[in-house]
Protein backbone atom coordinates (compact mmCIF):
# COMPACT_ATOMS: atom_id res chain seq x y z
CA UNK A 1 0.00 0.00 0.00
CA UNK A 2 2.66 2.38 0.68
CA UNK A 3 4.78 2.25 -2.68
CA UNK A 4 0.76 2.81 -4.10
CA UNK A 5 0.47 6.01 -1.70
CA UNK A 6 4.20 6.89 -3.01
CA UNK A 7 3.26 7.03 -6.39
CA UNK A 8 0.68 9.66 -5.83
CA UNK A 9 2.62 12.05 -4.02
CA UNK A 10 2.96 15.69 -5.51
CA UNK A 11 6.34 16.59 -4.25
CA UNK A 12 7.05 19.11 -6.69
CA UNK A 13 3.77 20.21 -7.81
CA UNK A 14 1.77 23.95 -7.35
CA UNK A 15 -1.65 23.55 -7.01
CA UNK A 16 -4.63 26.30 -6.86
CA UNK A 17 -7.80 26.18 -5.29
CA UNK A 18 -10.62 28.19 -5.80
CA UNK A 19 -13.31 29.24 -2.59
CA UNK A 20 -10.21 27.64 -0.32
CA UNK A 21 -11.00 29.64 2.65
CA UNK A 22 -14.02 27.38 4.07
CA UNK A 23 -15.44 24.18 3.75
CA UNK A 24 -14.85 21.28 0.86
CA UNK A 25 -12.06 24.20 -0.59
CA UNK A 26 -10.47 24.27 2.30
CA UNK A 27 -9.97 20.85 3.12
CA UNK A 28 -9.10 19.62 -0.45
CA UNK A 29 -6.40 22.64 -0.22
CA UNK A 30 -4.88 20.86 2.81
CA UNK A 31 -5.07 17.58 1.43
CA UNK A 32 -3.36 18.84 -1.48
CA UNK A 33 -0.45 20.15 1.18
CA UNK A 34 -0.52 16.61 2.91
CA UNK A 35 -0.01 15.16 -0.23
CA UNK A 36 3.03 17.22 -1.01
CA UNK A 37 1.86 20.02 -2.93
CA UNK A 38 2.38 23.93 -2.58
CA UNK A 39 -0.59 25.65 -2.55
CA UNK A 40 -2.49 28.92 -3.86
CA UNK A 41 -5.53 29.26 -1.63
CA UNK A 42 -7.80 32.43 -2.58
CA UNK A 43 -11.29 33.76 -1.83
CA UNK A 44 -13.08 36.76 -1.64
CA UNK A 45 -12.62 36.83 2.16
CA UNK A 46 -8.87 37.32 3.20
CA UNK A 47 -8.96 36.02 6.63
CA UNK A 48 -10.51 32.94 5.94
CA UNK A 49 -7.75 32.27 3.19
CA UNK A 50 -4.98 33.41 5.92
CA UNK A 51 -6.39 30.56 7.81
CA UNK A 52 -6.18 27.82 5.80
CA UNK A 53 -2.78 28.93 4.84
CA UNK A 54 -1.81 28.58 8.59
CA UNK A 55 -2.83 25.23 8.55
CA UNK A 56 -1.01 24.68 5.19
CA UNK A 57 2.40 26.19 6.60
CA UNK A 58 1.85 23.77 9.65
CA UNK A 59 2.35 20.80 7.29
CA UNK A 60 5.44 22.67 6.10
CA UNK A 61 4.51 23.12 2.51
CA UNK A 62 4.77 26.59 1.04
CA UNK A 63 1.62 28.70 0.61
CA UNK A 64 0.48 32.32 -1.28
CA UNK A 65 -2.80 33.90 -0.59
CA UNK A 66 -4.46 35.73 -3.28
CA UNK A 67 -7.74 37.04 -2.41
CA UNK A 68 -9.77 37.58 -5.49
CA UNK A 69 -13.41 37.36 -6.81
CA UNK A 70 -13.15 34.35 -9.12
CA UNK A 71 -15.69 35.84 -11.46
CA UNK A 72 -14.10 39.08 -12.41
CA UNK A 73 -11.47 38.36 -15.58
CA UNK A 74 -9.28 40.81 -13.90
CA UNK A 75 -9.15 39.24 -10.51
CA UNK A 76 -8.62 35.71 -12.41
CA UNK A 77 -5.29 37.19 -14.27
CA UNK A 78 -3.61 38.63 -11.51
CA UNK A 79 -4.60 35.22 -9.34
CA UNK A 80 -2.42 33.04 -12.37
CA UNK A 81 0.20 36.05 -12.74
CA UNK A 82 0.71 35.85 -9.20
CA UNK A 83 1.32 32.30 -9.23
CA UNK A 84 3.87 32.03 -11.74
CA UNK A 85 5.79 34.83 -10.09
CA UNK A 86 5.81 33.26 -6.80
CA UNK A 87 6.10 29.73 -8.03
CA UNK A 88 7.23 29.61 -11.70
CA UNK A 89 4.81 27.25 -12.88
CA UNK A 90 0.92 25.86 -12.08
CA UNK A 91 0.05 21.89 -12.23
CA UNK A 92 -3.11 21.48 -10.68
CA UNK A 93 -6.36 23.84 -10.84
CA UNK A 94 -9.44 22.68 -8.36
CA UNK A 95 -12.11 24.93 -9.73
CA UNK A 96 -14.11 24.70 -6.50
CA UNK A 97 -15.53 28.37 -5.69
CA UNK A 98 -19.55 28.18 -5.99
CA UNK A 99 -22.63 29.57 -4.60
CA UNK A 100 -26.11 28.18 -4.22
CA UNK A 101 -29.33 30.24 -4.16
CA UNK A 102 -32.47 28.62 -2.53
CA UNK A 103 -35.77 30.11 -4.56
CA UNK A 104 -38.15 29.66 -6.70
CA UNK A 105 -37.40 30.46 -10.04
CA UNK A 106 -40.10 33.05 -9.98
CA UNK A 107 -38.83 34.85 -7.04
CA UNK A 108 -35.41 35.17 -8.46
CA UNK A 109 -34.01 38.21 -9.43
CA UNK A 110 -31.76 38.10 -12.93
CA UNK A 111 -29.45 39.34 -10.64
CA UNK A 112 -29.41 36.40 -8.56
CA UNK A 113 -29.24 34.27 -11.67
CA UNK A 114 -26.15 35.74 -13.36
CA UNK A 115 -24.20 35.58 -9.83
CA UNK A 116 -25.21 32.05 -9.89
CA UNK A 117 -24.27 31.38 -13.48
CA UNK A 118 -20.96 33.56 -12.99
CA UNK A 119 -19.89 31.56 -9.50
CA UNK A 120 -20.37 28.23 -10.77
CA UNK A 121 -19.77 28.40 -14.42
CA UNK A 122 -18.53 31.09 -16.35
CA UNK A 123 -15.34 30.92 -13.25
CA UNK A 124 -14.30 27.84 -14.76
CA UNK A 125 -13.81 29.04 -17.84
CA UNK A 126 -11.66 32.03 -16.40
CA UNK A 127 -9.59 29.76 -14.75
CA UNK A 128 -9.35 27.59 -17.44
CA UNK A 129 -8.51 29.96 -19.89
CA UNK A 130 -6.40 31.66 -17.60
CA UNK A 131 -3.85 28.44 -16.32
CA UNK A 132 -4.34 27.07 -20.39
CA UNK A 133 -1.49 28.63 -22.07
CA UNK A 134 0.77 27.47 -18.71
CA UNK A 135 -0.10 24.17 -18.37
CA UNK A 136 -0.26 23.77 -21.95
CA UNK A 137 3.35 25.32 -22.91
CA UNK A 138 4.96 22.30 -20.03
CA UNK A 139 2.72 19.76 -21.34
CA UNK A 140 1.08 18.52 -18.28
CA UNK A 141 -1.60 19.53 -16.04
CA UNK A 142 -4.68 18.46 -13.55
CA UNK A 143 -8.21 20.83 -14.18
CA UNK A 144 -10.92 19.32 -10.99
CA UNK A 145 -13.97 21.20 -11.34
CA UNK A 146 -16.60 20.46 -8.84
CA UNK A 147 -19.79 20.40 -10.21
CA UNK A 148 -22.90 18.48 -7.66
CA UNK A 149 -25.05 15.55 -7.80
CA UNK A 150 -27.75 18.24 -8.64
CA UNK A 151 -26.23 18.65 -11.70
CA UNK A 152 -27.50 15.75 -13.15
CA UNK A 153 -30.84 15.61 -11.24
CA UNK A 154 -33.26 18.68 -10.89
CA UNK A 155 -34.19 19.90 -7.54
CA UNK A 156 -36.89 22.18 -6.91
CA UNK A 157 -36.06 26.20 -5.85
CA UNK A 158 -32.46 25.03 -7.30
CA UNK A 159 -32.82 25.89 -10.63
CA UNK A 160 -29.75 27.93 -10.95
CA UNK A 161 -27.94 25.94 -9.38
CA UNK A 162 -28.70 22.97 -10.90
CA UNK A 163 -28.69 24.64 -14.24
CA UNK A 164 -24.92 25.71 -13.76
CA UNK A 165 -23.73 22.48 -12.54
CA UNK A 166 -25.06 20.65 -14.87
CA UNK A 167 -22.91 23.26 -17.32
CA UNK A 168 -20.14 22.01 -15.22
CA UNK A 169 -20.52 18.52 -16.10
CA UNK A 170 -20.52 19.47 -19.91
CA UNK A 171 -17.75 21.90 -19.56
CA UNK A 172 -15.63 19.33 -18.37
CA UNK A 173 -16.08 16.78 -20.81
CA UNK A 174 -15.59 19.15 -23.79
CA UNK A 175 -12.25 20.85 -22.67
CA UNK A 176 -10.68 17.05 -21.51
CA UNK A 177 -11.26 16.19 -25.18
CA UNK A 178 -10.05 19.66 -26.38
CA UNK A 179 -7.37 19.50 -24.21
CA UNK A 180 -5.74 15.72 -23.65
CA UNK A 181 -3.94 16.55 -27.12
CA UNK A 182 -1.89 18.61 -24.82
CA UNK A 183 -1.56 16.08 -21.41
CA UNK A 184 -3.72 18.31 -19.70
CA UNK A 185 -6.48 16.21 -18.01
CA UNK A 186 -9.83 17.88 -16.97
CA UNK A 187 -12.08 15.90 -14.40
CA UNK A 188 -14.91 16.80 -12.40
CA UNK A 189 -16.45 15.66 -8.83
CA UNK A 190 -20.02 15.58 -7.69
CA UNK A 191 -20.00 15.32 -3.95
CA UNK A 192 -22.85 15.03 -1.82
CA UNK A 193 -23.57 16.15 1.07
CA UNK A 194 -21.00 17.06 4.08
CA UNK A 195 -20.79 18.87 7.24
CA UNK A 196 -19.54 22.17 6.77
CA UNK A 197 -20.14 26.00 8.41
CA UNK A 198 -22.68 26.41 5.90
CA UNK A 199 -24.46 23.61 5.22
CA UNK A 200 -24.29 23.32 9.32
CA UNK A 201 -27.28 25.45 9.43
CA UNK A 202 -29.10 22.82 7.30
CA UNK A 203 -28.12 20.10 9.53
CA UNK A 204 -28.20 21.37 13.00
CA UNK A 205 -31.86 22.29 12.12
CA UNK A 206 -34.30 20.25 14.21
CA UNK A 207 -36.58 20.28 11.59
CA UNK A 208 -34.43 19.92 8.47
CA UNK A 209 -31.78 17.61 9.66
CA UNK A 210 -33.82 14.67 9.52
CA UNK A 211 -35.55 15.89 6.32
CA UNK A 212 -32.10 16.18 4.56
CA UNK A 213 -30.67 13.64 6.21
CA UNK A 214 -33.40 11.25 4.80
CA UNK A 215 -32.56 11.73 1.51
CA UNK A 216 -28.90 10.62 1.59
CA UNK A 217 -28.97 6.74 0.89
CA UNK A 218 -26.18 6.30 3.88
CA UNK A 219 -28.16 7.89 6.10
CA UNK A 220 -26.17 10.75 7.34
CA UNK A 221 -24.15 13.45 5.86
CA UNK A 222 -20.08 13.09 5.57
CA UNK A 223 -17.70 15.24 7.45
CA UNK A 224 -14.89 17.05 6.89
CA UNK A 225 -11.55 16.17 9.08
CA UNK A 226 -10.05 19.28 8.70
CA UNK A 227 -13.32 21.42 10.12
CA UNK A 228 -15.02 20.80 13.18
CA UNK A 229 -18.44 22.54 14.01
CA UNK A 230 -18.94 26.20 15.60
CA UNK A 231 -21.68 28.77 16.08
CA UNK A 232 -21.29 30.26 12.71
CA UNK A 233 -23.41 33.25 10.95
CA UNK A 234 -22.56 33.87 7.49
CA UNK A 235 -22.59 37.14 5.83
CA UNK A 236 -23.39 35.12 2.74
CA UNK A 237 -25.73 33.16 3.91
CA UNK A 238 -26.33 31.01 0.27
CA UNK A 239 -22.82 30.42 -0.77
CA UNK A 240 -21.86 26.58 -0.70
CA UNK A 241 -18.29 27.05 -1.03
């Protein structure tokens, strides 16, 4: 098993994550770390970057914090210029950022649709586009893009979000075949559902833990070893990750 675990070890490698400053970003970012890898984190919010990065130096990998809104182009450039100046080169992109609106599609504003749209799609393709010509030019690179298990199945007052995931799932499987000429390999990951500071307000519900909890086949929602529970109010009060 070990020589296995050896194999997938990414001494070496520079990887960025998108929405890294909470939840599912977060801990993939220090998985990344604990595999080896030296990390970009970035979010909107620079504290909660600043703290996964502690935990990231704590491993003894190196880490740069760029705080950016993933769906300006601007904020996207200078994320990827900043990278290659600090580490000379990118090999993984988790595309993870995303936001989730609860309403009914006739309540939503087309404001509210675009920022969904924008979050969860149209970032990927900045990213994308952005990393492209690097990993492209050294011949070898990683593109995860999280999409959801409502991206294949609809979900009432999820429209948007379902809509934009499922764009995910498509995205993905056009730019791995434009791509793999070039050794660049684009995958994407529906998760389900797992414990984080937002979704905590779901679960600690008395009324709509069981109700949510019911629809997992397992029975219960995963968790996430790198965050453990606290009394948590979010500014943004519908963003996922």
């Amino acid at each position: 098993m070990s020589a296995v675990l050896d194999q997938m070890r990414l001494e070496g490698k520079v990887a960025i994550v998108t929405g890294s400053g909470r939840g599912l970003g977060r801990a993939m970012a220090i998985a990344l770390a604990d595999a080896g890898a030296d990390l970009v984190v970035t979010a909107r919010t620079p504290s909660e970057i600043e703290e996964t990065a502690r935990e990231i130096e704590r491993i003894g990998r190196r880490v740069l914090t760029v705080p950016a809104d993933i769906t300006r182009p601007e904020d996207v450039d200078h994320l990827v210029k900043a990278t290659m100046e600090r580490f000379g080169k990118v090999n993984i992109l988790v595309n993870n950022a995303g936001v989730a609106i609860v309403r009914s599609i006739q309540e939503m504003s087309v404001e509210e649709w675009r920022m969904t749209l924008d979050t969860n799609l149209t970032s990927l393709y900045l990213c994308c586009r952005a990393v492209g010509p690097h990993m492209i030019a050294q011949r070898q690179g990683k593109i995860i893009n999280i999409t959801s298990i409502d991206g294949a199945a609809g979900k009432a007052t999820l429209v948007a979000y379902c809509a934009s995931k499922g764009g995910v799932i498509q995205f993905t499987r056009a730019l791995a075949v434009e791509w793999s000429k070039f050794n660049v390999q684009v995958n994407a990951i529906g998760p389900g559902a797992f414990y984080t500071r937002p979704m905590a307000v779901v679960f600690d519900d008395e009324k709509l833990g069981p109700i949510r909890r019911k629809k997992i086949p397992a029975g219960r929602e995963a968790a996430l070893k790198s965050w453990a529970p606290w009394p948590f109010i979010s500014p943004h009060p519908h963003q996922t990750s």
